[in-house]
Protein backbone atom coordinates (compact mmCIF):
# COMPACT_ATOMS: atom_id res chain seq x y z
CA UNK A 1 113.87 -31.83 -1.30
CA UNK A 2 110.46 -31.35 -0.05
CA UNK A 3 107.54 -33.03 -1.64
CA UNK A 4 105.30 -31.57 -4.27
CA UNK A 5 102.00 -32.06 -1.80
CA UNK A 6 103.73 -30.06 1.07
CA UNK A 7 104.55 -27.17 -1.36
CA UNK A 8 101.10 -27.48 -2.61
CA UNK A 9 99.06 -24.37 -1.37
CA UNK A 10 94.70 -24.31 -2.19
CA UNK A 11 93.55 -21.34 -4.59
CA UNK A 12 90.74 -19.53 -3.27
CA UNK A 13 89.91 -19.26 -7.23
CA UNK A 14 90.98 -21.25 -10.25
CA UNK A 15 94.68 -20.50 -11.37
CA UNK A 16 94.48 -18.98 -14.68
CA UNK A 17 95.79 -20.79 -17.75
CA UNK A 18 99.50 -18.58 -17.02
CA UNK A 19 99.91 -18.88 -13.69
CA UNK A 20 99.39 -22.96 -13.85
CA UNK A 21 102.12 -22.73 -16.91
CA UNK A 22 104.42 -20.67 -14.35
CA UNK A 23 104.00 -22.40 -11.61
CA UNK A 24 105.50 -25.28 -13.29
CA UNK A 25 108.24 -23.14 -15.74
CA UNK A 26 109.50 -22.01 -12.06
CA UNK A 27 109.49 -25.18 -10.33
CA UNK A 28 113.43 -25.96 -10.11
CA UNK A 29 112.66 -29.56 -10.55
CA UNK A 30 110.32 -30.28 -13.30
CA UNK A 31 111.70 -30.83 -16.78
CA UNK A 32 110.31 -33.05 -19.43
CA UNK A 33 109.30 -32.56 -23.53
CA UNK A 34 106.01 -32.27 -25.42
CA UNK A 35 105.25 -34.37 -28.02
CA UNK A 36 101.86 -33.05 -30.08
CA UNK A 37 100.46 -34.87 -33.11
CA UNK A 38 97.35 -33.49 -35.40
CA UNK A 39 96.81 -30.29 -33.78
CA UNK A 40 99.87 -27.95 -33.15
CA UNK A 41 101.67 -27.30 -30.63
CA UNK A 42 99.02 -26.05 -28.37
CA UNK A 43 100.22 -27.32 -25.07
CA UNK A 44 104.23 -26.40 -25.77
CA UNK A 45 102.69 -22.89 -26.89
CA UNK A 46 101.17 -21.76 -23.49
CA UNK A 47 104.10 -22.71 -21.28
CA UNK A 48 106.49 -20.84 -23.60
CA UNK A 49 104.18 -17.97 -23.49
CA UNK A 50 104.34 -18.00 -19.93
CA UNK A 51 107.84 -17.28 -19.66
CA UNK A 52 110.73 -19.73 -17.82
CA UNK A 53 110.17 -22.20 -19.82
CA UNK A 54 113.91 -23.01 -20.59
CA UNK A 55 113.94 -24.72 -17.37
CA UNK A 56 110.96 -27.29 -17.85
CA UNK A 57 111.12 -28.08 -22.08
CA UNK A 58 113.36 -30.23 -22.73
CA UNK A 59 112.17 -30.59 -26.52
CA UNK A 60 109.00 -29.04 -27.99
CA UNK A 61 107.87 -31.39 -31.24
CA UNK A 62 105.45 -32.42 -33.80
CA UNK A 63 105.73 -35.10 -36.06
CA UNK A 64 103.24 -34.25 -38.56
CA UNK A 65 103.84 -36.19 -41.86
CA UNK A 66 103.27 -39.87 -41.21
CA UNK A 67 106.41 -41.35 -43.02
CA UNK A 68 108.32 -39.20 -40.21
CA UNK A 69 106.06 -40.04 -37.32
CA UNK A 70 106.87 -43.91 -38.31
CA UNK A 71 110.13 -43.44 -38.50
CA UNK A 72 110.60 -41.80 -35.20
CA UNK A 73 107.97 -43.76 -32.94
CA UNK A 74 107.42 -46.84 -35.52
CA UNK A 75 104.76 -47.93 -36.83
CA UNK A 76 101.27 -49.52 -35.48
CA UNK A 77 99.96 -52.82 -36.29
CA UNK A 78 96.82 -51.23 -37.83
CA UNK A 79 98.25 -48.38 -39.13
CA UNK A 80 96.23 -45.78 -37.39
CA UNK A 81 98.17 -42.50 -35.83
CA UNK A 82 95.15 -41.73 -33.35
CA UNK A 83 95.01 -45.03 -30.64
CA UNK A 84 96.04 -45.18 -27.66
CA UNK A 85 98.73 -47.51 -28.74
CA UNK A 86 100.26 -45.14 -30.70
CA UNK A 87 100.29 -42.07 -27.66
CA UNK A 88 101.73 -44.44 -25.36
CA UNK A 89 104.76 -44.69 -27.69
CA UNK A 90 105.14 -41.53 -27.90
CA UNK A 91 105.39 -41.36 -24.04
CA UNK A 92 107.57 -44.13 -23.79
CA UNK A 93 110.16 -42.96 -26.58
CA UNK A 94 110.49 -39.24 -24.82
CA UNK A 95 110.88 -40.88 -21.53
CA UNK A 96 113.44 -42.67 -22.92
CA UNK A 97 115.13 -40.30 -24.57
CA UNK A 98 115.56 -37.61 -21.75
CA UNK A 99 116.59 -40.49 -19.31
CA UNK A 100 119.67 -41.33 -21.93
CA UNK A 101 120.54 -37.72 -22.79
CA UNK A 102 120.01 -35.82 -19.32
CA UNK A 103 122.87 -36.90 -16.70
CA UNK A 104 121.40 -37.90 -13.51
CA UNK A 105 124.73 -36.93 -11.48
CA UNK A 106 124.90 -33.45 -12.71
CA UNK A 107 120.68 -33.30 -11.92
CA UNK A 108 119.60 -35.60 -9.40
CA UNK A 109 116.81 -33.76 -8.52
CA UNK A 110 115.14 -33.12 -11.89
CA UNK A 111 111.06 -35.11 -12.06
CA UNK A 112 111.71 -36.27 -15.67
CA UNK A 113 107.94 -36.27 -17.55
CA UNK A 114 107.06 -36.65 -21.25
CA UNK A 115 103.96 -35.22 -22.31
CA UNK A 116 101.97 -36.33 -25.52
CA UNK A 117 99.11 -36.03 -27.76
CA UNK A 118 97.92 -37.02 -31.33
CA UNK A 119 95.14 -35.63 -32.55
CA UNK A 120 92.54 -35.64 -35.35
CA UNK A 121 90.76 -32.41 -35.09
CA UNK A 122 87.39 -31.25 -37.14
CA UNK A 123 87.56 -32.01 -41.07
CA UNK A 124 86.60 -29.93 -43.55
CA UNK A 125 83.11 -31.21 -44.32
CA UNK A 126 82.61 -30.56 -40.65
CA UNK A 127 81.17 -34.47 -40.89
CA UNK A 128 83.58 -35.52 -38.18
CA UNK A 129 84.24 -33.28 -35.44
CA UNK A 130 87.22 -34.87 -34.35
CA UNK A 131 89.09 -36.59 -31.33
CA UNK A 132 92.06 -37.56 -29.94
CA UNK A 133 94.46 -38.98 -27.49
CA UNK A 134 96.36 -37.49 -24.35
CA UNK A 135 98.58 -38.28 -21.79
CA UNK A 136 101.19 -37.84 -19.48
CA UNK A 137 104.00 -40.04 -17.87
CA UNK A 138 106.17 -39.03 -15.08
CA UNK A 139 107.70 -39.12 -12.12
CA UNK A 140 106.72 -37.46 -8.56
CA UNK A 141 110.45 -38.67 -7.15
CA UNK A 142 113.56 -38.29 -8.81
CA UNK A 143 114.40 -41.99 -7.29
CA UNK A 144 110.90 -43.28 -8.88
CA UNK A 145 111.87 -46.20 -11.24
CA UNK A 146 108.71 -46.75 -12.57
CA UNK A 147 106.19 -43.96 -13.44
CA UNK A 148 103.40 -42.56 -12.78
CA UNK A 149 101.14 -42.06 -15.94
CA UNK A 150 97.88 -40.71 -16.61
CA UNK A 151 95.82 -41.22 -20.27
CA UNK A 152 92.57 -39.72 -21.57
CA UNK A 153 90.41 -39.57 -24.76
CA UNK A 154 88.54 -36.69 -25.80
CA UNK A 155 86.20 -35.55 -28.30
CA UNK A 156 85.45 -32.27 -29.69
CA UNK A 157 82.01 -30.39 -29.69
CA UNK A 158 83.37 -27.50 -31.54
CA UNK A 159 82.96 -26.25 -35.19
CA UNK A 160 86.32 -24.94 -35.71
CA UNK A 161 89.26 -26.42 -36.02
CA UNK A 162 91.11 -23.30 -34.34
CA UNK A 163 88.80 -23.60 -32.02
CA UNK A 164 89.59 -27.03 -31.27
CA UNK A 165 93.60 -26.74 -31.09
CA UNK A 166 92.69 -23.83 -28.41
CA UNK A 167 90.84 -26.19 -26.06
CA UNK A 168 93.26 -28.95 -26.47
CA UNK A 169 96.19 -26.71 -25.02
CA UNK A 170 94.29 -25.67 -22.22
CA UNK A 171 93.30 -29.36 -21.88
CA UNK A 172 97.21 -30.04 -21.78
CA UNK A 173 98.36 -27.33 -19.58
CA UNK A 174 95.28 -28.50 -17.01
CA UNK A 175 96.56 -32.35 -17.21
CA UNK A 176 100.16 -31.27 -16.48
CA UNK A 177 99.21 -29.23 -13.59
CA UNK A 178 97.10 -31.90 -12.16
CA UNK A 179 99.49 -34.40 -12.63
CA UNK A 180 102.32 -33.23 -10.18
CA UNK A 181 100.04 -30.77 -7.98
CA UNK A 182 96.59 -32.88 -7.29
CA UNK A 183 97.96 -36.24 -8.03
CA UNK A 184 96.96 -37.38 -4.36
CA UNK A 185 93.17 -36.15 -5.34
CA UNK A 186 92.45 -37.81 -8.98
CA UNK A 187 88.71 -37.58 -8.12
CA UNK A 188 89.75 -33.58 -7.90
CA UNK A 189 92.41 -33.44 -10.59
CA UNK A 190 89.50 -34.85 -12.98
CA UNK A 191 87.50 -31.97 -12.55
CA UNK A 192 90.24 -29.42 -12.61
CA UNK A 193 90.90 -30.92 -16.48
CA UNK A 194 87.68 -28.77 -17.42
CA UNK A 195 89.68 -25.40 -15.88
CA UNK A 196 88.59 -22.35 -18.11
CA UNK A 197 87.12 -25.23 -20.40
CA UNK A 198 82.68 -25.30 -21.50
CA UNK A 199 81.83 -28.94 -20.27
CA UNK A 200 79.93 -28.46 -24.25
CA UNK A 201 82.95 -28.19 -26.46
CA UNK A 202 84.82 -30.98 -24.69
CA UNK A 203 84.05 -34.64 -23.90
CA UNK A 204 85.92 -36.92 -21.99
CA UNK A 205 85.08 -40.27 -21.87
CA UNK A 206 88.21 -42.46 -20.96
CA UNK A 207 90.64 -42.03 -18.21
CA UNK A 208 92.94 -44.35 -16.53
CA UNK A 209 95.83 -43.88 -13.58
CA UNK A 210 98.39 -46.17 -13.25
CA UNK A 211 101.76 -46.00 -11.70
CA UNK A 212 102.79 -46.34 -7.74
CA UNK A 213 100.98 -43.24 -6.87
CA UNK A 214 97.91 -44.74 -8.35
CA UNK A 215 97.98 -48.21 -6.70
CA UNK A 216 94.59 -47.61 -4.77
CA UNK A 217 92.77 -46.38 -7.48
CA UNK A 218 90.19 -48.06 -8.79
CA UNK A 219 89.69 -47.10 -12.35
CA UNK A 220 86.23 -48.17 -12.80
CA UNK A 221 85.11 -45.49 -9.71
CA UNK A 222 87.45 -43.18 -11.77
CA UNK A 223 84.71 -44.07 -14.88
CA UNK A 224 81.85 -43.37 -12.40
CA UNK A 225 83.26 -39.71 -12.08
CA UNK A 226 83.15 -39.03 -15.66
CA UNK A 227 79.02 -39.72 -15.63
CA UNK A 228 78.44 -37.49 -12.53
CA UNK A 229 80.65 -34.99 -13.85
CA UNK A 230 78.58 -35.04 -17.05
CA UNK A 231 81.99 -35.27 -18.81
CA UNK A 232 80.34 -38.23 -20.69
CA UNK A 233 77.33 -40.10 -21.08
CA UNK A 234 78.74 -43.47 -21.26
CA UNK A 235 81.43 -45.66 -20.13
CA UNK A 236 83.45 -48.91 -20.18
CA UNK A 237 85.54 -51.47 -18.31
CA UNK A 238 86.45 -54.70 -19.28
CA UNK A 239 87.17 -57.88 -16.36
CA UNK A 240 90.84 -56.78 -15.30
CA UNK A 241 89.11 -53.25 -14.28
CA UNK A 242 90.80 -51.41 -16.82
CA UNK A 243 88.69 -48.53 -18.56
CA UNK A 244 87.83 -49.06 -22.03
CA UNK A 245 87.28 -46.48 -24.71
CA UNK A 246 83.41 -47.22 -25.61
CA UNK A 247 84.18 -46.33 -29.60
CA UNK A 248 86.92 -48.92 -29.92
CA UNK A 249 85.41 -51.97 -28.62
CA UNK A 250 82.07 -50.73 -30.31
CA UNK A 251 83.11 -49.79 -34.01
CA UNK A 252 81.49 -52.46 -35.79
CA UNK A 253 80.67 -54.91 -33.61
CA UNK A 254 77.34 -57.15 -33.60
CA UNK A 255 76.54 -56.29 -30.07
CA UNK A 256 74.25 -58.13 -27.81
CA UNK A 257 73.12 -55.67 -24.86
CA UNK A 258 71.79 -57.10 -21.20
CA UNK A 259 70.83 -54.09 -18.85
CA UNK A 260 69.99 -54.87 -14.90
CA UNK A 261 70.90 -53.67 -11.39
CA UNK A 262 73.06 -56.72 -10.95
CA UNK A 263 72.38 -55.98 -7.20
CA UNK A 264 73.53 -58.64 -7.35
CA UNK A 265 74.18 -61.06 -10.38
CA UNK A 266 71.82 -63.95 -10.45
CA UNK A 267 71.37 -67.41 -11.61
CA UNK A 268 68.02 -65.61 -13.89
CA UNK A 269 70.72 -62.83 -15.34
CA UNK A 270 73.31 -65.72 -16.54
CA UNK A 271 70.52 -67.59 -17.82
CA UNK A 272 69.15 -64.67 -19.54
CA UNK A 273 72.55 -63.37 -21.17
CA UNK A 274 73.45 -67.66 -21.86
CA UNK A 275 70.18 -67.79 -23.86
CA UNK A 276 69.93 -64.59 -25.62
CA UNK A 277 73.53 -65.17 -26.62
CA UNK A 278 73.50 -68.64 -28.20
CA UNK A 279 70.42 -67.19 -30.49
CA UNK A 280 72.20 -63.97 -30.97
CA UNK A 281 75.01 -65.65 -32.24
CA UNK A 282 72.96 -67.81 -34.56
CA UNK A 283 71.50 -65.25 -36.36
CA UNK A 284 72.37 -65.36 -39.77
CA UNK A 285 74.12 -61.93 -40.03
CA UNK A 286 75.84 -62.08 -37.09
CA UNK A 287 79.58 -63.20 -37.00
CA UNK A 288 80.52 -64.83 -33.92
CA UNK A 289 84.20 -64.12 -34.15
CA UNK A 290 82.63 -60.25 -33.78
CA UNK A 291 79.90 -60.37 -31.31
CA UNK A 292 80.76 -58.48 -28.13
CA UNK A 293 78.35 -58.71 -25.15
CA UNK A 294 77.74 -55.47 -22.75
CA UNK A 295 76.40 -56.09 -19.75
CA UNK A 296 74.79 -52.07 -18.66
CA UNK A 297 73.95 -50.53 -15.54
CA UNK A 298 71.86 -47.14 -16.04
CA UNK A 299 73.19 -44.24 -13.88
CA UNK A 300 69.24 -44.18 -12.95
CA UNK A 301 69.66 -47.47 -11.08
CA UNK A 302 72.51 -46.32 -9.22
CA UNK A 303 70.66 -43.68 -8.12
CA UNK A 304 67.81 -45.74 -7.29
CA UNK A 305 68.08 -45.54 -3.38
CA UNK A 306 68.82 -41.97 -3.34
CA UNK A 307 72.66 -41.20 -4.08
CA UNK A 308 75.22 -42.97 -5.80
CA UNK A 309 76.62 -45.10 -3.27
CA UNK A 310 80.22 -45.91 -5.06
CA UNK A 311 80.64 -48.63 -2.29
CA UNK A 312 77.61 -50.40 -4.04
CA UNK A 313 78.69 -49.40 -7.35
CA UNK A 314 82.12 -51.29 -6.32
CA UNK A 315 80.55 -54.43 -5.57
CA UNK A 316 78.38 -54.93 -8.50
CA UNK A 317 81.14 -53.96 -10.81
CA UNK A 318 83.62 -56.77 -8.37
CA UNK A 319 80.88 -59.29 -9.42
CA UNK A 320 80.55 -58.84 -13.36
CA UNK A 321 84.39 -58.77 -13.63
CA UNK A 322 84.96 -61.43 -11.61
CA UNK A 323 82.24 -63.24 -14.42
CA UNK A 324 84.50 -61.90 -17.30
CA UNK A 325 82.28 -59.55 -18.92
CA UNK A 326 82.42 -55.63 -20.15
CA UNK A 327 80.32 -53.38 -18.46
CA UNK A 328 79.11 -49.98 -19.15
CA UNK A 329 77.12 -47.19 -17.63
CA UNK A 330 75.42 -44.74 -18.97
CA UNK A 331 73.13 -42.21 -18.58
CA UNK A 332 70.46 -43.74 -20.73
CA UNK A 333 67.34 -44.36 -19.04
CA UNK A 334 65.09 -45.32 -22.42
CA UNK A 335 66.58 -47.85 -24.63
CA UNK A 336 66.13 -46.19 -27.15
CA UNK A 337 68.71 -43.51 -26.43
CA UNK A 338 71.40 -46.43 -25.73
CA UNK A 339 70.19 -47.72 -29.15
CA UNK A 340 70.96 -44.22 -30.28
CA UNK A 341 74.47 -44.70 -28.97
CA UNK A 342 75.58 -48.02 -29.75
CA UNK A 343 74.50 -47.12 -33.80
CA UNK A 344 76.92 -44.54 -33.59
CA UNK A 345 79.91 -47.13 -33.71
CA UNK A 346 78.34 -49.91 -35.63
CA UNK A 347 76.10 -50.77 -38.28
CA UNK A 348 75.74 -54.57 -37.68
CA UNK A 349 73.35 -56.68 -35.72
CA UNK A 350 71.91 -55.20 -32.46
CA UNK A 351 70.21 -56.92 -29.59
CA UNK A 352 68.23 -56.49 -26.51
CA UNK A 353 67.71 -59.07 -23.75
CA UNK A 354 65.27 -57.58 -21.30
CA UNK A 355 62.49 -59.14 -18.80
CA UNK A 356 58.71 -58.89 -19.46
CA UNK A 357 58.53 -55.79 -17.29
CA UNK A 358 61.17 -54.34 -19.59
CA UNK A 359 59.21 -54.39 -22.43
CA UNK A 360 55.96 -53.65 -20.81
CA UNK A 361 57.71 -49.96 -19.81
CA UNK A 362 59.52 -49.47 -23.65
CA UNK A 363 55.63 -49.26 -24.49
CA UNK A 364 54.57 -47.10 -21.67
CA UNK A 365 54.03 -43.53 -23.58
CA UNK A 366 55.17 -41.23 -20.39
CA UNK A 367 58.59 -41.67 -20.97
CA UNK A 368 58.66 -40.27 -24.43
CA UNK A 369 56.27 -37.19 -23.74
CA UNK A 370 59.43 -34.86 -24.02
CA UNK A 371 59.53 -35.79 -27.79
CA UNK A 372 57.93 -33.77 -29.91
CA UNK A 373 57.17 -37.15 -32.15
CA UNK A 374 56.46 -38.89 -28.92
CA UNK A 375 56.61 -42.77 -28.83
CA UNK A 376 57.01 -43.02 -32.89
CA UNK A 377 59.81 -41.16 -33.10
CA UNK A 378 61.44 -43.00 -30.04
CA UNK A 379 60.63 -45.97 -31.95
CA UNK A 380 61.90 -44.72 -34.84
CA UNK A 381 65.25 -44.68 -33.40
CA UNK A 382 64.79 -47.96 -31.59
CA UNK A 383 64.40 -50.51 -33.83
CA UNK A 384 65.26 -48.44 -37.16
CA UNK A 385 68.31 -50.26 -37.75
CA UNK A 386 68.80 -54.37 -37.61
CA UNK A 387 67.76 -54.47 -34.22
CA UNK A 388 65.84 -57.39 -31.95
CA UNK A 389 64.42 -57.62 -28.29
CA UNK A 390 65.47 -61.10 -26.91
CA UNK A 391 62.73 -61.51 -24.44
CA UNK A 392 62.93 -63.58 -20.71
CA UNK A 393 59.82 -65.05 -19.60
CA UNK A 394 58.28 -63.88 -16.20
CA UNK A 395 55.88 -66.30 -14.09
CA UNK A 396 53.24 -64.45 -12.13
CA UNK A 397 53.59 -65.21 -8.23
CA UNK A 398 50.05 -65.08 -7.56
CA UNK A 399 48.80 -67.20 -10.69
CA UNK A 400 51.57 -69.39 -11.88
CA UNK A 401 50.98 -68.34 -15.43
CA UNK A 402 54.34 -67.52 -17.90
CA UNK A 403 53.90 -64.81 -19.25
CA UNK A 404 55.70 -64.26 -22.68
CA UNK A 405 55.67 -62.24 -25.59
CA UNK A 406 52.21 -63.33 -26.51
CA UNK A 407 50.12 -62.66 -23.52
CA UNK A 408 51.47 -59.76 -21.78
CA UNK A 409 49.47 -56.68 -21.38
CA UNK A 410 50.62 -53.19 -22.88
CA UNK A 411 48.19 -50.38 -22.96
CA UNK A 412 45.53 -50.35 -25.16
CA UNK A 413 46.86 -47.44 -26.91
CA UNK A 414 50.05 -49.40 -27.86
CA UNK A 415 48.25 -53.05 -28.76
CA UNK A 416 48.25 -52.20 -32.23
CA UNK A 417 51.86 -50.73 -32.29
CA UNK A 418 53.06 -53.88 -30.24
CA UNK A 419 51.59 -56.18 -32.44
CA UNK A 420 53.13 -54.54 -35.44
CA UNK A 421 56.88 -54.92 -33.85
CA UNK A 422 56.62 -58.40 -32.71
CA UNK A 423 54.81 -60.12 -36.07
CA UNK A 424 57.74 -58.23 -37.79
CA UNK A 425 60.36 -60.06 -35.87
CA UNK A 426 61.67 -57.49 -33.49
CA UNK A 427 61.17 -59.58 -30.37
CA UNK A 428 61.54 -63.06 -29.88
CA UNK A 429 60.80 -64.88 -27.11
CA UNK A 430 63.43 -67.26 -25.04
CA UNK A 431 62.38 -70.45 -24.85
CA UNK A 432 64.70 -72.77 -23.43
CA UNK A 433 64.55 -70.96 -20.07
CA UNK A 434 65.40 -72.96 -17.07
CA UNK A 435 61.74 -73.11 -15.44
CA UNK A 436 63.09 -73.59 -12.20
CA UNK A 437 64.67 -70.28 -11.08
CA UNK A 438 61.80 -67.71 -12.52
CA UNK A 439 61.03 -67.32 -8.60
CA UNK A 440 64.59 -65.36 -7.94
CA UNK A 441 64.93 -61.36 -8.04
CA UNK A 442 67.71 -59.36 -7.19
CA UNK A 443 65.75 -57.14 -4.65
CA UNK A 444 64.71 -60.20 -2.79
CA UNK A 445 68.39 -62.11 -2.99
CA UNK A 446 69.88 -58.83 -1.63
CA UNK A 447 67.38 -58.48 1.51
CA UNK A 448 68.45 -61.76 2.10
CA UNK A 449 71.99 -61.37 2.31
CA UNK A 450 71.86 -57.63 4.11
CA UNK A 451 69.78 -59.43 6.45
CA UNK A 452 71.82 -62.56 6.76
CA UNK A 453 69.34 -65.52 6.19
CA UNK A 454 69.97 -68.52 4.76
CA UNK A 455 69.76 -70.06 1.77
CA UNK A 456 70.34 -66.82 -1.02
CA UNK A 457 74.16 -68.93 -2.47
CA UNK A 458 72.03 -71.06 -4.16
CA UNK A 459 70.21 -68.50 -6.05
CA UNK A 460 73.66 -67.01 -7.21
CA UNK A 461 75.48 -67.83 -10.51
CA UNK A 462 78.53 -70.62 -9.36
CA UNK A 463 81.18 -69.02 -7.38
CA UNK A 464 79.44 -65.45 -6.90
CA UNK A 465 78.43 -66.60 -3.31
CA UNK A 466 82.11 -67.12 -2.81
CA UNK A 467 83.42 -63.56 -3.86
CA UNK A 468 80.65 -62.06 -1.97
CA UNK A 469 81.43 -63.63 1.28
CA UNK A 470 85.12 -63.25 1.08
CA UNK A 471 85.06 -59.43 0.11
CA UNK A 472 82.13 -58.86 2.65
CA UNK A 473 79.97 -57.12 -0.75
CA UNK A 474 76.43 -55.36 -0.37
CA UNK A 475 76.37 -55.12 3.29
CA UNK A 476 75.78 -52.51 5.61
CA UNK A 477 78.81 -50.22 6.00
CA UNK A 478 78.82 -50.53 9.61
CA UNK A 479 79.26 -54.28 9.13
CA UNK A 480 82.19 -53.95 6.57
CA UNK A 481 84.31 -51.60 8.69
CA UNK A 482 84.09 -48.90 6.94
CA UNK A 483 83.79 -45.94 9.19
């Protein structure tokens, strides 16, 4: 049979919504069911619409009433119907099913694939505008024992619940199509997902590949797409790589924040997130069994040097994993707009760790002149809620002096605001610094190792020398090998 890829032919223009659904209802080989939770059967709809579909649906099905959902899927841990958790049972349980009712001998050539979502679309007070889960697993080769699977989250923009259901089956149909015609191009197939689609009534902001086809994906460069592609202004990954859905390992967290270039992580960073943690953790409404720490990387930075280099991106992310931490980036270049983000998920204890210069720049008016309240109302939203600035010490190069909380200089337009923030207790000053590494920057730690001199492992957090030597990290390309 030949492959999917060499039958695969470039559109001059986007397919419509139909001829994606018929490409597929006429493909001899693909046949699968639809599983759809919360918001009809969108998806099902448009390939049956599309005519031919008696050779691709295997079983078209909601389970809307929960007692019937359990009883055909079982039933989460936490009781919730829109997780993850709960979509990749679905998958697995239609997988399953078609593999033990559909006779490979009398169809050895069929591409068995189970497609599912479930759903929570806009409610009724139009409070929530809704979100959900959605995925496909399947195979590219009928001799493929393990499968390939892709698995988003999105969130509506729209007011209307019809309106809603609409996008989600053209969401569906789009995720299908990519899935057995630009599997080889995921950086591609992610865009193609907005097909016929506003970028405003949709946001994605959690993807992840897996399966054989997907071995050389790297899911974090997969969570760098979604910020370029403005599909998103934030996202996650945890240590093992693995994209996280920001909202889940937010909601109602105390959450300490750390943002840097990590270009790369230094001895000052660890010491900086060690020290701002141990007080974090001590304060008395924080719970330590629910304290998550985010280390953050602005899209801003990455741009820093011109374009996103994802080869850079790759290292710094290889480093914070290889530390054990979360890391997100977003698009927020103020604090107070990450602030703004992180309150959506929680209401508990926020906090800050930034450097001197940090601070000196969250009082700097020109970055809040496109406010119509200006540096109030950005302050407003800063430290409105239970929210503190855990502040590093800097030591001036020329003069020797450590400069702290109480002697650095803002402008003289913002003294009196300053003053007013930190004798209310919004930022505290770290004292148990270690004195003896307030010499090392990033900047000057990466010159060192682009340029090969001696000496920058000992300004590196224990074993970060190691990775970066072994995996050849944050030099020039021509050095690496890569052509």
């Amino acid at each position: 049979m030949p492959s999917i890829s060499n039958r695969e032919n470039e559109f001059e223009n986007i397919p419509s919504v139909k001829a994606k659904t018929l490409r597929i209802n006429l493909h001899p080989d693909i046949y699968g069911t639809f599983a759809e939770i919360g918001a009809g059967q969108e998806t099902a709809r448009h390939f049956f619409r599309a005519g031919g579909a008696s050779g691709t649906i295997a079983k078209a099905m909601s389970a809307y009433d929960k007692a019937f959902s359990d009883a055909i899927y079982g039933q989460e841990d936490d009781s919730r119907y829109v997780t993850e958790s709960r979509l990749k049972r679905m998958l697995a349980h239609e997988v399953r099913l078609v593999e033990e009712r559909i006779s490979r001998e009398d169809n050895p050539n069929y591409l068995f694939f189970s497609y599912a979502n479930t759903v929570a679309t806009i409610d009724f007070s139009k409070r929530y505008k809704g979100h959900g889960w959605v995925g496909i697993r399947y195979q590219l080769d009928p001799k493929q024992k393990e499968y390939d699977e892709i698995v988003l989250h999105v969130r509506f923009k729209q007011n209307e619940a019809r309106l809603q259901q609409e996008t989600l089956g053209i969401l569906g149909v789009n995720l299908i199509y990519g899935a057995f015609f630009k599997y080889d191009q995921p950086k591609k197939l992610l865009k193609y997902l907005y097909d016929h689609i506003d970028r405003d009534t949709l946001e994605i902001d959690m993807i992840n590949f897996t399966g054989p086809h997907y071995q050389n994906v790297d899911n974090r460069l997969i969570s760098l797409q979604l910020i370029r592609n403005d599909m998103t202004d934030a996202v996650m990954f945890g240590p093992d790589g693995h994209n996280l859905l920001p909202a889940s390992v937010l909601y109602k967290k105390n959450i300490l924040a750390l943002r840097g270039s990590f270009r790369p992580v230094t001895k000052v960073n660890m010491d900086m997130f060690q020290k701002s943690y141990d007080i974090f953790v001590r304060e008395q409404t924080v719970e330590y069994e629910n304290t998550i720490v985010i280390f953050e990387i602005t899209l801003s930075n990455l741009r820093a040097s011109g374009e996103i280099d994802e080869q850079d991106f790759m290292d710094r992310a290889e480093l914070l994993c290889s530390l054990g931490h979360i890391v997100m980036i977003s698009k927020f270049q103020e604090y107070y707009k990450l602030v703004e983000y992180l309150n959506k998920y929680t209401k508990a204890k926020l906090g800050l760790t930034m450097g001197i210069n940090n601070l000196i720049d969250v009082f700097d008016e020109k970055y809040y002149r496109h406010l119509s309240g200006g540096i109030l109302e950005a302050f407003g939203k800063l430290f409105f809620k239970d929210l503190k600035v855990y502040l590093y010490p800097m030591k001036n190069a020329e003069t020797g002096q450590i400069l702290t909380s109480n002697n650095l200089h803002v402008h003289p337009r913002m003294k009196e605001l300053y003053k007013f923030f930190k004798y209310n207790g919004k930022v505290m000053d770290i004292i148990d610094y270690d004195p003896d590494i307030l010499h090392i920057f990033s900047r000057d730690v990466l010159k060192r190792i682009m340029s090969n001199e001696e000496g920058w492992e000992d300004l590196l957090p224990e074993g970060i020398a190691d990775i970066i030597q072994e995996k050849n990290l944050f030099r020039p390309k021509i050095e690496s090998g890569e052509k």
